[in-house]
C-alpha atoms as a PDB file:
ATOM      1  CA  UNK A   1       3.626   7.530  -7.834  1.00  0.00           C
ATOM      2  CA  UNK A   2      -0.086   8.058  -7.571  1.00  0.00           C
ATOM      3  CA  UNK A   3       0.115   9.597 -11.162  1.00  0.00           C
ATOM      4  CA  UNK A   4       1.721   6.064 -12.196  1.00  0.00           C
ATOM      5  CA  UNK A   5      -1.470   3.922 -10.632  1.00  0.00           C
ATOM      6  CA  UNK A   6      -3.369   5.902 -11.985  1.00  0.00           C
ATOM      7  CA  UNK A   7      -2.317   5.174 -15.547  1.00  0.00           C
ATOM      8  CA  UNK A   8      -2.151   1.910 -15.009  1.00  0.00           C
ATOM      9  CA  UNK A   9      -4.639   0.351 -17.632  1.00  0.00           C
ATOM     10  CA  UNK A  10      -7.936  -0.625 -16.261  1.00  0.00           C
ATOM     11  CA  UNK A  11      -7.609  -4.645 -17.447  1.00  0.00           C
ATOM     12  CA  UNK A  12      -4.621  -4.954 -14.740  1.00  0.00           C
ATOM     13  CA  UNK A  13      -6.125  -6.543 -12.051  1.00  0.00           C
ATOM     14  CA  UNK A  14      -2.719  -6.147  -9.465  1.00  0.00           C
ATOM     15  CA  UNK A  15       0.040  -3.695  -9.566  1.00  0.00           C
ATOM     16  CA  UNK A  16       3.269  -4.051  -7.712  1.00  0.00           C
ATOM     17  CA  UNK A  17       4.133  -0.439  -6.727  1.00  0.00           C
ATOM     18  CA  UNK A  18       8.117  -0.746  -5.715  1.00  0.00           C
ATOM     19  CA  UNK A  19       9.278   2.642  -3.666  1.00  0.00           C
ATOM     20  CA  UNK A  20      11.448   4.643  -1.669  1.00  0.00           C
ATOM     21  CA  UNK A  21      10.986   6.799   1.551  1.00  0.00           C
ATOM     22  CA  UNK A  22       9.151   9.050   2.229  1.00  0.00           C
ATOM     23  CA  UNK A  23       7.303   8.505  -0.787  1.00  0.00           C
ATOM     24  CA  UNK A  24       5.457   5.116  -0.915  1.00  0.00           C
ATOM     25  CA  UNK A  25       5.046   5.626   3.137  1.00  0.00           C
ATOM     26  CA  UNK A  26       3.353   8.865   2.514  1.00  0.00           C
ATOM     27  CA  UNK A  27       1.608   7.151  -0.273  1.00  0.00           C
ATOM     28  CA  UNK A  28       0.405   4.271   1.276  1.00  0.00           C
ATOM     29  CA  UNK A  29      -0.916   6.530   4.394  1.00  0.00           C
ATOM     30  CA  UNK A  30      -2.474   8.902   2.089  1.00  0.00           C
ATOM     31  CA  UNK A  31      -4.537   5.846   0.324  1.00  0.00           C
ATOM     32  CA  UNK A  32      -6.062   3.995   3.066  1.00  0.00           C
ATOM     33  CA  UNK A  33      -8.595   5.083   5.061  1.00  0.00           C
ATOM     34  CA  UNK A  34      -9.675   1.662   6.283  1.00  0.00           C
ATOM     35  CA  UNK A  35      -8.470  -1.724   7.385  1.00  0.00           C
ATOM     36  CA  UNK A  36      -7.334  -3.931  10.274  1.00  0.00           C
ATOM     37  CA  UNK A  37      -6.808  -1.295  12.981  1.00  0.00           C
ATOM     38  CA  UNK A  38      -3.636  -2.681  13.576  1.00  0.00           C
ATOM     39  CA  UNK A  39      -2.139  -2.801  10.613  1.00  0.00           C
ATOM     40  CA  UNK A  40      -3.149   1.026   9.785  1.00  0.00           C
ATOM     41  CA  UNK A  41      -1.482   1.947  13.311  1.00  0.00           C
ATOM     42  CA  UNK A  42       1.793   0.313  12.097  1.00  0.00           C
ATOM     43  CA  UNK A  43       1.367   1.762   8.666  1.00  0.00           C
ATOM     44  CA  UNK A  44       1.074   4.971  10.158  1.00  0.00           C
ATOM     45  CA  UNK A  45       3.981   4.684  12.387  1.00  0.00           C
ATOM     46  CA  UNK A  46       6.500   3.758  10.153  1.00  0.00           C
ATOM     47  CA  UNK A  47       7.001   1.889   6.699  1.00  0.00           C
ATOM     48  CA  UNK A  48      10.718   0.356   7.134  1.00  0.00           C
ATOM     49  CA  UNK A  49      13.251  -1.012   4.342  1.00  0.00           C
ATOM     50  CA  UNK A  50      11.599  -4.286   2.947  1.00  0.00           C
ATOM     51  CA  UNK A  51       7.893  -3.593   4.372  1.00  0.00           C
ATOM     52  CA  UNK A  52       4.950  -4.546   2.154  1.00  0.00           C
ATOM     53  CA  UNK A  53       1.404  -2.570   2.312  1.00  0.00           C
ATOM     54  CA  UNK A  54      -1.585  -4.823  -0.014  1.00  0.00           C
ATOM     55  CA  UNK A  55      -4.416  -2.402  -0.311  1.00  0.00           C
ATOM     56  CA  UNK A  56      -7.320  -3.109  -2.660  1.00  0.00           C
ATOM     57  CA  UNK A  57      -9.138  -0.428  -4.221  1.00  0.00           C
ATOM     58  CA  UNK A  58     -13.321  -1.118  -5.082  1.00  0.00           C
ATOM     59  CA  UNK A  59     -12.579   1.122  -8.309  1.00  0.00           C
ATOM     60  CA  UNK A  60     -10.300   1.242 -11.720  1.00  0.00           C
ATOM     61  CA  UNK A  61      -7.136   2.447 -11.309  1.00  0.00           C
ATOM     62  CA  UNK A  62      -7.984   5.942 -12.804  1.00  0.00           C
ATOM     63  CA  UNK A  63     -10.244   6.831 -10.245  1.00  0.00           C
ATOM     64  CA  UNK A  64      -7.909   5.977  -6.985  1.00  0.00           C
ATOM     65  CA  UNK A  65      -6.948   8.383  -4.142  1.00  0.00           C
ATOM     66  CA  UNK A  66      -6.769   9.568  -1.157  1.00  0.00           C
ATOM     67  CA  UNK A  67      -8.754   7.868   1.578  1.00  0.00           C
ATOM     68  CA  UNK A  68     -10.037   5.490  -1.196  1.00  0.00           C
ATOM     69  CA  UNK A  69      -8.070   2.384  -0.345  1.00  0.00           C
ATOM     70  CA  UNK A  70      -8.854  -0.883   1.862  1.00  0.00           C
ATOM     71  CA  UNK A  71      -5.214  -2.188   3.627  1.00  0.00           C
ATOM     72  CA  UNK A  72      -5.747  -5.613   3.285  1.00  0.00           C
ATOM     73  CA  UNK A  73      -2.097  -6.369   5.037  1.00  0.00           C
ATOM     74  CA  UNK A  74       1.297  -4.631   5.901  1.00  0.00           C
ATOM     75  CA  UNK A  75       3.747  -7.050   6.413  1.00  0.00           C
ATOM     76  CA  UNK A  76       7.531  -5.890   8.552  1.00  0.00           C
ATOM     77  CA  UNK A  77      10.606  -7.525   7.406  1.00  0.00           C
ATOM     78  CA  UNK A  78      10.638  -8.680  11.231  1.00  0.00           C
ATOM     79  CA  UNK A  79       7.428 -10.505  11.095  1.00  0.00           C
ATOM     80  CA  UNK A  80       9.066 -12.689   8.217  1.00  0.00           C
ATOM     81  CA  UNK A  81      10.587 -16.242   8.965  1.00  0.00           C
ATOM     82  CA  UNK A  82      13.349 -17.323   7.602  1.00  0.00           C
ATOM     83  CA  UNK A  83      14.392 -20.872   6.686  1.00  0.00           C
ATOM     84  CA  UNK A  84      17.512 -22.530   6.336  1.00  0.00           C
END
């Protein structure tokens, strides 16, 4: 997955990265080394079915990795409202 960011060409200014586990938890873990302290504790903890990690990078995608990323949010399925 990281090799797929990567590639990514540098005039895309967003990428939706859709995954499975363990990979885009391990990924997303792997990426951010700072952020709201909560959110990186729930992160860290577990990345259920549905759950949404936003993490900007201050570089083109090329040049991304480990430790490199900002988590801007992580959002739980839980934490959603739903309307009727």
């Amino acid at each position: 997955m990281l090799d797929a960011l990567r590639a990514v060409p540098p005039a895309v200014a967003h990428v939706m990265l859709v995954g499975h586990n363990p990979g885009i938890h391990a990924l997303a873990v792997s990426l951010c080394a700072s952020g709201d302290e909560d959110a990186l504790k729930a992160l860290a903890s577990k990345y259920p079915t549905g759950a949404l990690a936003v993490i900007d990078f201050g570089s083109p995608w090329q040049d991304i990795g480990p430790g490199l990323g900002g988590l801007r949010t992580f959002t739980l399925p839980r934490a959603l409202k739903w309307q009727e």
